[in-house]
C-alpha atoms as a PDB file:
ATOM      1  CA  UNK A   1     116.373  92.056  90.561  1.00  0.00           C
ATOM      2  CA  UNK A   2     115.794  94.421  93.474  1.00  0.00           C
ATOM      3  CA  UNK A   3     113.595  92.863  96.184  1.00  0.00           C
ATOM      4  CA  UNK A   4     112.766  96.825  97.052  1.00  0.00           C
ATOM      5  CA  UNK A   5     111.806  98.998  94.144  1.00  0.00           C
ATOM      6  CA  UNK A   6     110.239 101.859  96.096  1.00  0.00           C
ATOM      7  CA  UNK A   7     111.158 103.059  99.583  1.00  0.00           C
ATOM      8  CA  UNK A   8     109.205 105.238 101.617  1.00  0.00           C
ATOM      9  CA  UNK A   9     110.587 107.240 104.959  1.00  0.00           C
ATOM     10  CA  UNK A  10     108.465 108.596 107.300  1.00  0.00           C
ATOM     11  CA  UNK A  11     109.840 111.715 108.806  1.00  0.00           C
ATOM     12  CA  UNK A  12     108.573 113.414 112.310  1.00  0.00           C
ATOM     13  CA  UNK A  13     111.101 116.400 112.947  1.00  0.00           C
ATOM     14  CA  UNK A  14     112.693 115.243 116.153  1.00  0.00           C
ATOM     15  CA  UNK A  15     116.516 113.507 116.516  1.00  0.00           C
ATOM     16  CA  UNK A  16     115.103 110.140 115.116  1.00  0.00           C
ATOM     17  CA  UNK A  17     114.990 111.589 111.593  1.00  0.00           C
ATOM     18  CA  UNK A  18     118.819 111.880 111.562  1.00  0.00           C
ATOM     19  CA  UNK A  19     118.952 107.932 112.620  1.00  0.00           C
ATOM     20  CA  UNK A  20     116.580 106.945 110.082  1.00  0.00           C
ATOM     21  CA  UNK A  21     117.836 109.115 106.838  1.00  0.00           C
ATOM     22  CA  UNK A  22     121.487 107.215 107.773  1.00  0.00           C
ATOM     23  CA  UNK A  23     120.152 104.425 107.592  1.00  0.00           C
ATOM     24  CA  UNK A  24     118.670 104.641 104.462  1.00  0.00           C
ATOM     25  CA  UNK A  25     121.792 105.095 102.919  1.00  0.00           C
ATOM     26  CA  UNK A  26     122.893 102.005 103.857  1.00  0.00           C
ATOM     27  CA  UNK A  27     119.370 100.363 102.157  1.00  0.00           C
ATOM     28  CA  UNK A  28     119.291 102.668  99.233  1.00  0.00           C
ATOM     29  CA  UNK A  29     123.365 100.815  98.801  1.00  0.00           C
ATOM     30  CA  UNK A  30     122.238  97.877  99.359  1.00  0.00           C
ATOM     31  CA  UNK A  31     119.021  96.960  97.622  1.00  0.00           C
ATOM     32  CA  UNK A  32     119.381  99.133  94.540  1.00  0.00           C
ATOM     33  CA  UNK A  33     116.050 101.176  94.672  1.00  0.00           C
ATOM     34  CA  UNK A  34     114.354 102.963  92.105  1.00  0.00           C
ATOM     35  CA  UNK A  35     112.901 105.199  94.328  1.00  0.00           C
ATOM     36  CA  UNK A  36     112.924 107.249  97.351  1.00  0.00           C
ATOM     37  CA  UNK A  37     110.177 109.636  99.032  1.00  0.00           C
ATOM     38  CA  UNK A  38     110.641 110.948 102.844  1.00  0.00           C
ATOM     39  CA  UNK A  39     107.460 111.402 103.831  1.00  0.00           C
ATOM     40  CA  UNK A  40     106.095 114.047 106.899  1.00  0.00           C
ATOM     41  CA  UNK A  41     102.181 114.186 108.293  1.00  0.00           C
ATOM     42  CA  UNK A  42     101.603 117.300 109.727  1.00  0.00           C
ATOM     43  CA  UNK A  43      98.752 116.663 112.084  1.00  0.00           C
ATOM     44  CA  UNK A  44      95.376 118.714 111.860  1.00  0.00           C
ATOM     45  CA  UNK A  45      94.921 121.709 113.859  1.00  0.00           C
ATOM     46  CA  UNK A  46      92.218 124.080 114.425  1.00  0.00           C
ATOM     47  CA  UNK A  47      93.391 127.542 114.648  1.00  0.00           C
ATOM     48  CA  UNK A  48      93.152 130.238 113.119  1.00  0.00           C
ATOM     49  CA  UNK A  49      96.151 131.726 110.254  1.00  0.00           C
ATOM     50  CA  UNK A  50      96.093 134.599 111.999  1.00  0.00           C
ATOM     51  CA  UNK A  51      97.128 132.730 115.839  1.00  0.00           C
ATOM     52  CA  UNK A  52      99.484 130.680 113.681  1.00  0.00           C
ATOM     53  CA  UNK A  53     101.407 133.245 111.999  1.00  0.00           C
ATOM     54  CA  UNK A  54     101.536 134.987 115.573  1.00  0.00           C
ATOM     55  CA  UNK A  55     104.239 132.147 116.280  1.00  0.00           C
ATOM     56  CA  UNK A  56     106.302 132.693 113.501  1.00  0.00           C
ATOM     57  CA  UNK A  57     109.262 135.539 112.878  1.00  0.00           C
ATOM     58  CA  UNK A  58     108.649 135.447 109.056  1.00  0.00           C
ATOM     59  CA  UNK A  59     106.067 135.403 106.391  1.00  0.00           C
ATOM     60  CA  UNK A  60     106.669 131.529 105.813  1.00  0.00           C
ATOM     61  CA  UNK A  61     103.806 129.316 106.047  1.00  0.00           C
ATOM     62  CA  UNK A  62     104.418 126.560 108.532  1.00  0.00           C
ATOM     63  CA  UNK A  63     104.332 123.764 105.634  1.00  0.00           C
ATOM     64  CA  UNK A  64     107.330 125.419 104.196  1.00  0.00           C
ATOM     65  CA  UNK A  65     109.348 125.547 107.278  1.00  0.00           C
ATOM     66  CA  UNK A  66     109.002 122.042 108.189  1.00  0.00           C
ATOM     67  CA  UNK A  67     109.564 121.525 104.580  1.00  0.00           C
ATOM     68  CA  UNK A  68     112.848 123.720 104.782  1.00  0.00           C
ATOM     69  CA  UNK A  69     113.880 121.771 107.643  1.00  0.00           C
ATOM     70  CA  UNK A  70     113.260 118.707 106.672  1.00  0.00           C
ATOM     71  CA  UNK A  71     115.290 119.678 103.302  1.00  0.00           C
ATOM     72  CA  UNK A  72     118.367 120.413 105.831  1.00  0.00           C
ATOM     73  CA  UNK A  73     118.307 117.216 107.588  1.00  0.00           C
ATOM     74  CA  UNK A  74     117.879 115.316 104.031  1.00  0.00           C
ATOM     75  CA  UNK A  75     121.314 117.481 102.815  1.00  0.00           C
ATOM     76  CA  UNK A  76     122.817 116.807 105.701  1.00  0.00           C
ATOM     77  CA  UNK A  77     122.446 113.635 106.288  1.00  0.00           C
ATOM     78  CA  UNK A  78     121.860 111.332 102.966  1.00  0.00           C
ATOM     79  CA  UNK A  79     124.284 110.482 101.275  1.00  0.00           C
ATOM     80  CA  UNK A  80     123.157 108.649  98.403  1.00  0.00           C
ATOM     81  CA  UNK A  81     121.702 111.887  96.647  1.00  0.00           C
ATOM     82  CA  UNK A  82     123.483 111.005  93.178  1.00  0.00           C
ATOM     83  CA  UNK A  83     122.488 107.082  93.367  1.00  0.00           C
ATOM     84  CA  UNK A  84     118.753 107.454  93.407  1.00  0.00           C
ATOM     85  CA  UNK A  85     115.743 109.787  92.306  1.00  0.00           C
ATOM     86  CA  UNK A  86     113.881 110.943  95.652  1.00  0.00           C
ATOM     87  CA  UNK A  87     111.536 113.374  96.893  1.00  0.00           C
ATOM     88  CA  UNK A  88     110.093 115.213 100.152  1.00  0.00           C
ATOM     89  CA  UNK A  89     106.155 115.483 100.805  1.00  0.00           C
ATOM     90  CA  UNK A  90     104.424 116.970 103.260  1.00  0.00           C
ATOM     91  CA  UNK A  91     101.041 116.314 104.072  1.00  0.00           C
ATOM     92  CA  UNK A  92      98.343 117.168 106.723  1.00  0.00           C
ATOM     93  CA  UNK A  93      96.019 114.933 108.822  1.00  0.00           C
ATOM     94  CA  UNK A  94      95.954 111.606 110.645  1.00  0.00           C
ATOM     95  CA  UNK A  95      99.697 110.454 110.353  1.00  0.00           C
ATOM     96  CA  UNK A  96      98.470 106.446 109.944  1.00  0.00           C
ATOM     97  CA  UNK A  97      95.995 107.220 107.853  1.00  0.00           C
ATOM     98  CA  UNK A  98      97.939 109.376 105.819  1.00  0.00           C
ATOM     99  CA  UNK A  99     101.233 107.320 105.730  1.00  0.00           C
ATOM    100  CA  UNK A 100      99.203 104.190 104.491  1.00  0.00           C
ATOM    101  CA  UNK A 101      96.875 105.725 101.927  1.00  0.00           C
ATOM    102  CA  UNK A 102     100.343 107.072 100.403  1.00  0.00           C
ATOM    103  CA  UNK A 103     102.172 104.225 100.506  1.00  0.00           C
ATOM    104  CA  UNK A 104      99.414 102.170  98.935  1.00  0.00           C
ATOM    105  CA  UNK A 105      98.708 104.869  96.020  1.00  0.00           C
ATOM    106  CA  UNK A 106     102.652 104.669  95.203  1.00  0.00           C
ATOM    107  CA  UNK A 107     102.878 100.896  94.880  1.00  0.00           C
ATOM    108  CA  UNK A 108     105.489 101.534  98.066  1.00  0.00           C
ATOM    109  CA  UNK A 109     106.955  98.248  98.561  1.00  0.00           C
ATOM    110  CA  UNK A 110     108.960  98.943 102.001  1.00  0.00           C
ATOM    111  CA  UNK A 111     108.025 101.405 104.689  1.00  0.00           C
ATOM    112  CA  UNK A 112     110.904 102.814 106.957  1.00  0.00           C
ATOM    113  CA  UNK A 113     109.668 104.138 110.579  1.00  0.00           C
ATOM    114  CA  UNK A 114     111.068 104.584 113.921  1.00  0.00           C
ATOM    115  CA  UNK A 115     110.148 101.767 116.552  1.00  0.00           C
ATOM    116  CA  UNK A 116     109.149 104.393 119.136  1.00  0.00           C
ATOM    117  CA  UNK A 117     105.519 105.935 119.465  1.00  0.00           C
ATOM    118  CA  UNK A 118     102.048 104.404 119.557  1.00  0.00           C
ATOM    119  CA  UNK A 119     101.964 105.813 115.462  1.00  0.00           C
ATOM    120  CA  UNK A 120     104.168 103.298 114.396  1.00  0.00           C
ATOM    121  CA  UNK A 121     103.118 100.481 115.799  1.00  0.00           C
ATOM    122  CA  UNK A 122      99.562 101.201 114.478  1.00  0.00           C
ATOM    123  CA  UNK A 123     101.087 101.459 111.435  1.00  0.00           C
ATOM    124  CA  UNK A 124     102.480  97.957 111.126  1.00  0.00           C
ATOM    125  CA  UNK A 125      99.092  96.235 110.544  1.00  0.00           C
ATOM    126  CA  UNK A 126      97.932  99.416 108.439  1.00  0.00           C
ATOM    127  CA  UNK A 127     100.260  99.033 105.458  1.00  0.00           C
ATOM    128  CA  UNK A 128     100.425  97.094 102.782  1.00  0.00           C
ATOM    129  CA  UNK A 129     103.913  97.926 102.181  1.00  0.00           C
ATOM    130  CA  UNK A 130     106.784  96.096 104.412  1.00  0.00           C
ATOM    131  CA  UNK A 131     107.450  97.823 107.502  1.00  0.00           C
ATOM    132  CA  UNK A 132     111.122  97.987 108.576  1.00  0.00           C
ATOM    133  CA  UNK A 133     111.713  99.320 112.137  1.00  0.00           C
ATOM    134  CA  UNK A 134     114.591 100.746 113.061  1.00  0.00           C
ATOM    135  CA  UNK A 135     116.130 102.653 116.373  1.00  0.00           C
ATOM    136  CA  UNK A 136     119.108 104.913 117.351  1.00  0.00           C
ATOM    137  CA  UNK A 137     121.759 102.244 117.502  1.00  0.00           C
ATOM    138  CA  UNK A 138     120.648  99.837 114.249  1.00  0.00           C
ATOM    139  CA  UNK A 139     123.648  98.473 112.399  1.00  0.00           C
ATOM    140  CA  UNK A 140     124.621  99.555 109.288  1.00  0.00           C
ATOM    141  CA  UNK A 141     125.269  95.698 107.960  1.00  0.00           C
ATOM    142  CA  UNK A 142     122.672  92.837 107.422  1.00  0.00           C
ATOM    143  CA  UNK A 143     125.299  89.472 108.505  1.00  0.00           C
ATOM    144  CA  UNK A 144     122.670  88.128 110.304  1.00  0.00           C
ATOM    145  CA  UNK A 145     118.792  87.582 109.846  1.00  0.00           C
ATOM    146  CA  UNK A 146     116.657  85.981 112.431  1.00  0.00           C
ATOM    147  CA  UNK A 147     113.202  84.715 111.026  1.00  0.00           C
ATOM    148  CA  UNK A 148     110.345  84.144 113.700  1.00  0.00           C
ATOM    149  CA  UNK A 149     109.057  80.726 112.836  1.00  0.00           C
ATOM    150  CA  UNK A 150     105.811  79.211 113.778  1.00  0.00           C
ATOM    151  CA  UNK A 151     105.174  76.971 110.684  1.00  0.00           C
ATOM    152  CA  UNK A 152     102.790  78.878 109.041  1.00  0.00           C
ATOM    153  CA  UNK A 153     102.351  80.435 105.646  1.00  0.00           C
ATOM    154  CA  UNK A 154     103.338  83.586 106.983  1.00  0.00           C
ATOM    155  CA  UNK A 155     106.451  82.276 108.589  1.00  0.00           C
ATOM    156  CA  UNK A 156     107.589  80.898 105.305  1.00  0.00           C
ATOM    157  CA  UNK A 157     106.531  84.618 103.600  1.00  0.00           C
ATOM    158  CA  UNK A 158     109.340  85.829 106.357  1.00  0.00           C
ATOM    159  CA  UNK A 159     111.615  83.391 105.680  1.00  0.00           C
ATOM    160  CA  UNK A 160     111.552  83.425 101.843  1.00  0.00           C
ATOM    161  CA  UNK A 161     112.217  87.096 102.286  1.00  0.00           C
ATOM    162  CA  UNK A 162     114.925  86.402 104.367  1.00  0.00           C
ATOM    163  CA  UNK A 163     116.758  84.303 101.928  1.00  0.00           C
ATOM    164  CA  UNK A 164     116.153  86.840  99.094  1.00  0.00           C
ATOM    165  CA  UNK A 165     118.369  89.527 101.348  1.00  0.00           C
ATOM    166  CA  UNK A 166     120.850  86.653 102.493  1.00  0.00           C
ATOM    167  CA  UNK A 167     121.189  86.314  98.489  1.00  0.00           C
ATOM    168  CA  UNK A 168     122.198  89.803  98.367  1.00  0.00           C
ATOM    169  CA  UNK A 169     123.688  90.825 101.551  1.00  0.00           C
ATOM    170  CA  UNK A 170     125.604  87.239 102.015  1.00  0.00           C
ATOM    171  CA  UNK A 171     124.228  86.912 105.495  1.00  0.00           C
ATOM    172  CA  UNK A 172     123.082  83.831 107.410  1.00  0.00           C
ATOM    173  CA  UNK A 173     119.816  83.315 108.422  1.00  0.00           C
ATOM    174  CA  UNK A 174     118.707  81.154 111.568  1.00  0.00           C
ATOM    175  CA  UNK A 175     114.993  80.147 112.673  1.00  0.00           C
ATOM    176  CA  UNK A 176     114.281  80.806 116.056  1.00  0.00           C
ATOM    177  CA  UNK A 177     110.340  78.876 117.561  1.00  0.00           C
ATOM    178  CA  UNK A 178     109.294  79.924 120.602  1.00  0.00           C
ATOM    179  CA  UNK A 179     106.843  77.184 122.275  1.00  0.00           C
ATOM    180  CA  UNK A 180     104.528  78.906 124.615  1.00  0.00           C
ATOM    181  CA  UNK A 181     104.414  76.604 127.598  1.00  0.00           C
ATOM    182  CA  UNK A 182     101.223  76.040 128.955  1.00  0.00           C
ATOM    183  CA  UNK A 183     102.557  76.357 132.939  1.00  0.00           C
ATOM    184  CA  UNK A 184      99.161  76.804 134.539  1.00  0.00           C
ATOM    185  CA  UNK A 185      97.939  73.620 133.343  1.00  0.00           C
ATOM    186  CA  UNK A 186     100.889  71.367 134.559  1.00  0.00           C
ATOM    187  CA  UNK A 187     101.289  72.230 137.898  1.00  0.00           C
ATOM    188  CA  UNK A 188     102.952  69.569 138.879  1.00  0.00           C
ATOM    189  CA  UNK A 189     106.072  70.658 136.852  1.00  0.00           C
ATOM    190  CA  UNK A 190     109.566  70.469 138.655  1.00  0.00           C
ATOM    191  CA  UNK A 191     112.718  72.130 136.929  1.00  0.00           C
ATOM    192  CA  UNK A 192     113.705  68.597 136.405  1.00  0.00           C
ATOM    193  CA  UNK A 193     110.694  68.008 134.219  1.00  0.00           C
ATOM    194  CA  UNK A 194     111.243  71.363 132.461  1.00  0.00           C
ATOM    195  CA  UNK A 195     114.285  69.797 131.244  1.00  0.00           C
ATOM    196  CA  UNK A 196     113.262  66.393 130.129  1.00  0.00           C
ATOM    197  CA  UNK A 197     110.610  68.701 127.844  1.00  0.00           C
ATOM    198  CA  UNK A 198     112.964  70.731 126.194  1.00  0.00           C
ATOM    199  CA  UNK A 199     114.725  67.386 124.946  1.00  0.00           C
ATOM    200  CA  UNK A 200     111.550  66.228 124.065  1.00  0.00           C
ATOM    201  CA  UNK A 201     110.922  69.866 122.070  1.00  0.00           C
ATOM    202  CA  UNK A 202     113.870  69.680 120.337  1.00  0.00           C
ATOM    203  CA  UNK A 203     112.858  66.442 118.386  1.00  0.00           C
ATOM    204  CA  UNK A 204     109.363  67.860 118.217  1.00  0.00           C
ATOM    205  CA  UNK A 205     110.786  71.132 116.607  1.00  0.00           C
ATOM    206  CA  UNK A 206     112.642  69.537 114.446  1.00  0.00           C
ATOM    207  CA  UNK A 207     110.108  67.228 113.088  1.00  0.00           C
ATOM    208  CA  UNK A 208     107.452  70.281 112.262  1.00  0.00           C
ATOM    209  CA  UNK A 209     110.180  72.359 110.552  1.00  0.00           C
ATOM    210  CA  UNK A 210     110.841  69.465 108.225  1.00  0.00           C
ATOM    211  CA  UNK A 211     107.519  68.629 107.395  1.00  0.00           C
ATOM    212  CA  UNK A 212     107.092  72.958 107.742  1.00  0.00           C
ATOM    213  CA  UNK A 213     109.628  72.899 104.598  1.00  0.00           C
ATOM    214  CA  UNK A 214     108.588  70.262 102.875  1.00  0.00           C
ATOM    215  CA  UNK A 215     105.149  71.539 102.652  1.00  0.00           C
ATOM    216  CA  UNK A 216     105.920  74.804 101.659  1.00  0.00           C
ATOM    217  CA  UNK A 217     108.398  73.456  99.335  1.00  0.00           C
ATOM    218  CA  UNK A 218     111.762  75.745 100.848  1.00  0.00           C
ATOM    219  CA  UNK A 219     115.065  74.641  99.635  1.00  0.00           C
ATOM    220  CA  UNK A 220     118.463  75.240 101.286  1.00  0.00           C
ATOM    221  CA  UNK A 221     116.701  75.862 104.766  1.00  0.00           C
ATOM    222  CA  UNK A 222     118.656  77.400 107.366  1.00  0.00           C
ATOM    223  CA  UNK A 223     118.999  75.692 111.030  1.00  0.00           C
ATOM    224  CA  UNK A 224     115.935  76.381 113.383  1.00  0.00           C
ATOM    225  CA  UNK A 225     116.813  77.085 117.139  1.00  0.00           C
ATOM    226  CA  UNK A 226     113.996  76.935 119.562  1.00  0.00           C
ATOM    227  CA  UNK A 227     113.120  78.329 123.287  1.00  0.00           C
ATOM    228  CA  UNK A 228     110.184  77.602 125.770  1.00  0.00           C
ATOM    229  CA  UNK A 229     108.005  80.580 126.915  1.00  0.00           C
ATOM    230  CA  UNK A 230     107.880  80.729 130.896  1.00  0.00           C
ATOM    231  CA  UNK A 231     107.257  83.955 131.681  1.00  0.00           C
ATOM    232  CA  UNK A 232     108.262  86.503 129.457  1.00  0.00           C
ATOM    233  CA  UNK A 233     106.063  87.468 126.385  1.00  0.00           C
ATOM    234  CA  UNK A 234     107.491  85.988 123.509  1.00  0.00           C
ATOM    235  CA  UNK A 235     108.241  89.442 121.582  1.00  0.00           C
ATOM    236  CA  UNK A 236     110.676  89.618 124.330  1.00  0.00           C
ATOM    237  CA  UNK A 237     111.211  86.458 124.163  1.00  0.00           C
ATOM    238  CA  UNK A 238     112.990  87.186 120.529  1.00  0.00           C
ATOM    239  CA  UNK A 239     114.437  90.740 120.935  1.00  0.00           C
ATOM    240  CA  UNK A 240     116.888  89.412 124.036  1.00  0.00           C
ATOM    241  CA  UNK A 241     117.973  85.870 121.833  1.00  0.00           C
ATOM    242  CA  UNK A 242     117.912  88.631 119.070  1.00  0.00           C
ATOM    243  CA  UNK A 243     120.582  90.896 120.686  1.00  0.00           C
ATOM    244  CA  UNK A 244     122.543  88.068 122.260  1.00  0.00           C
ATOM    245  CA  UNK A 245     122.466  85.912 119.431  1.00  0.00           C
ATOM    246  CA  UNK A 246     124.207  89.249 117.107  1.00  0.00           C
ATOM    247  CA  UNK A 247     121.677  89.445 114.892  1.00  0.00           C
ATOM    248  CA  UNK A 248     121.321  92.131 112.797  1.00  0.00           C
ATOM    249  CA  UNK A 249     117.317  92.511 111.740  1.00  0.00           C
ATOM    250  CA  UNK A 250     114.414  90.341 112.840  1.00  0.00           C
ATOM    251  CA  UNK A 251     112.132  88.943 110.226  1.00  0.00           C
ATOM    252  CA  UNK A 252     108.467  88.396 110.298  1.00  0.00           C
ATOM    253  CA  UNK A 253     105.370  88.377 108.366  1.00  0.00           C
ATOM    254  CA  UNK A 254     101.652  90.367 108.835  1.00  0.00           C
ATOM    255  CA  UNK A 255      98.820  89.347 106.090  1.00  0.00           C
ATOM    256  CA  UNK A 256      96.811  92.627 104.634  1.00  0.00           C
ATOM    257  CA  UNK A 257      93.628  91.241 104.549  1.00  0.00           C
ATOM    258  CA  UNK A 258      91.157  94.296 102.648  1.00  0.00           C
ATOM    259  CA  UNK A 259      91.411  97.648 101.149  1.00  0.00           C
ATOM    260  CA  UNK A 260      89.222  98.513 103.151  1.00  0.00           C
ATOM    261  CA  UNK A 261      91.363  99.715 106.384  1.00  0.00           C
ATOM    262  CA  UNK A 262      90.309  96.025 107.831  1.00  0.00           C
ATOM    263  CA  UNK A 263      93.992  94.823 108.675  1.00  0.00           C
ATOM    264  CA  UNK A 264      95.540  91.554 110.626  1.00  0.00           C
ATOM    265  CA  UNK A 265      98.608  91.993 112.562  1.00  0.00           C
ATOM    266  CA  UNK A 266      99.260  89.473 115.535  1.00  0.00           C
ATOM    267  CA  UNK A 267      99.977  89.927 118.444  1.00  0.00           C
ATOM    268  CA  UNK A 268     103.064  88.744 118.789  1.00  0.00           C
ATOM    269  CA  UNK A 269     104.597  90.144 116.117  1.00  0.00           C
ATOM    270  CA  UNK A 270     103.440  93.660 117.045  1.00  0.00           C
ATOM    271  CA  UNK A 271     105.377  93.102 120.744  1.00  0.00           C
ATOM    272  CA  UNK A 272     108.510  92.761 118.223  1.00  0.00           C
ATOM    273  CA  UNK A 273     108.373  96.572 117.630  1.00  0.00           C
ATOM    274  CA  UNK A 274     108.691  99.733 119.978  1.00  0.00           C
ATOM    275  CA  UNK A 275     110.929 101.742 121.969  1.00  0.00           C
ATOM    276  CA  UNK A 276     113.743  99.460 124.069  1.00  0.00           C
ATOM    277  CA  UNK A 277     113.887  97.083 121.308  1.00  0.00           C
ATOM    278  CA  UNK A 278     117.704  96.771 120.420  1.00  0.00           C
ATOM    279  CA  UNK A 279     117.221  94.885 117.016  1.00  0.00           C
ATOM    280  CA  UNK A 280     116.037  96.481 113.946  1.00  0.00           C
ATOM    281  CA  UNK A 281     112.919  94.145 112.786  1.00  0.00           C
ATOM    282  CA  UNK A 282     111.329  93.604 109.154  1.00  0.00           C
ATOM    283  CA  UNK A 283     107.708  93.154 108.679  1.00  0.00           C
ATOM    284  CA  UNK A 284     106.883  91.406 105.509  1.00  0.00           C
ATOM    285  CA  UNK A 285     104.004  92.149 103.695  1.00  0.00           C
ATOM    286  CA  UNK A 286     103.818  91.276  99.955  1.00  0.00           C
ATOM    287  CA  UNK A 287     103.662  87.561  98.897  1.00  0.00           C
ATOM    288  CA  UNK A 288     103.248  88.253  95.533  1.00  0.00           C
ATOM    289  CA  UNK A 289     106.563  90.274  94.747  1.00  0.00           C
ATOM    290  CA  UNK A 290     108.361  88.212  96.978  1.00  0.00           C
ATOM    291  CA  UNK A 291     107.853  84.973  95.255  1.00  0.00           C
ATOM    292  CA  UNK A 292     108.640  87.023  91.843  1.00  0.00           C
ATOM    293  CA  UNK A 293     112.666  87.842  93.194  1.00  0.00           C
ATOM    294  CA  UNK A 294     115.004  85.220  92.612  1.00  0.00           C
ATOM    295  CA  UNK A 295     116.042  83.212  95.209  1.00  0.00           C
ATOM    296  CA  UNK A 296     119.502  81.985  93.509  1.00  0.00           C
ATOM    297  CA  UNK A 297     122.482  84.145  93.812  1.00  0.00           C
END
């Protein structure tokens, strides 16, 4: 069973389209789709057809030559053509309220974007789809999955997903906790102190991701790592253990609260995403279809 059945892309016309249509080849290979759509918003303006067409050397509207260029870059560039059904649609107005109204009307269940830009970050707490993130130098290969664990229900939503692709892809998967140390009341700490606490965190960490699995009732858990939170934020924090650590994509988990545009997405989890970040990084969404895929090979 496919853990994505319908894929959405979302498409801006500058050099990261070319990044994210390879990469799609390698999830459309992968995961078995049933369907694709790239997506483009075409932002509102105000002018007149006449001071529009003034711009153009031909009669085409301008929906049908971002349409005919976005056609190039798909035949250029996917791959996967003959493997799966997919389609291009262009639409005008507010790109995150566009790109989630669609992907919510489609029954999308994973959301491709670019990390850079203020749109896509908005646009991880404003779909209900699963956002993956990806930038100019992702991997094509999933060996290694990193799950951000906090022992909540939403870290075990991120890590259940994680196994599913492991199932597929083979990969391992490792926990990572970050403990945010609370520095400005202890100031009295030495560096010699800092140390006897992270021996005391490791049996700590250890103790809450057993009774973390129990709980949730996870079998064949992977190992959970952990690191204390000085200075940097902890989305930082992640990315650099992340890229050092040879991980291929980051796992975490947002809750979709209403229909109604009123979205959660933490904090921490949002400083996951945007541009510098090395390591592509899934957002999980959907409990419900998650806990319907398989978890045995």
């Amino acid at each position: 069973m496919s853990i994505f059945h319908n894929i959405l892309v979302c498409l801006d016309i500058t050099e990261t389209d070319h990044f994210l249509i390879s990469y799609t080849n390698f999830i459309v290979n992968t995961f078995k789709p049933k369907r694709l759509v790239f997506l483009h918003v075409m932002e509102s303006y105000e002018l007149p057809d006449e001071i529009m067409d003034s711009y153009h050397d031909n009669n085409e509207k301008l929906e049908e030559l971002i349409s005919n260029e976005l056609q190039e870059r798909i035949e250029d560039d996917l791959s996967v053509k003959d493997k799966i059904d997919f389609d291009l649609v262009i639409e005008e107005g507010l790109p995150t309220e566009k790109i989630s109204q669609y992907a919510k009307r489609h029954d999308i269940d994973l959301t491709i974007l670019s990390g850079k830009g203020g749109v896509s970050k908005k646009l991880a707490g404003a779909l209900p789809s699963s956002v993956l993130y990806l930038n100019e130098k992702s991997r094509h290969q999933i060996k290694k999955l990193l799950v951000k664990m906090d022992f909540s229900k939403l870290a075990a939503l991120a890590l259940r997903m994680a196994q599913s692709i492991a199932n597929r892809t083979g990969a391992t998967v490792e926990c990572l906790h970050v403990y945010k140390f609370p520095l400005n009341y202890l100031p009295k700490v030495t560096p010699g102190n800092v140390k006897d606490m992270k021996g005391r965190l490791r049996e700590y960490v250890g103790k809450e991701y057993s009774k973390f699995l129990e709980k949730e009732d996870i079998k064949d858990a992977p190992p959970c790592s952990y690191s204390m939170e000085l200075q940097d934020d902890e989305g930082k924090l992640i990315n650099n253990y992340a890229f050092k650590n040879d991980v291929d994509m980051i796992v975490t988990a947002s809750k979709y609260k209403s229909p109604l545009a009123n979205f959660f997405f933490e904090e921490s989890s949002k400083k996951l995403v945007g541009e510098g970040k090395k390591v592509p990084v899934l957002v999980v969404k959907n409990m419900e279809k998650i806990t319907k895929v398989s978890l045995t090979k």
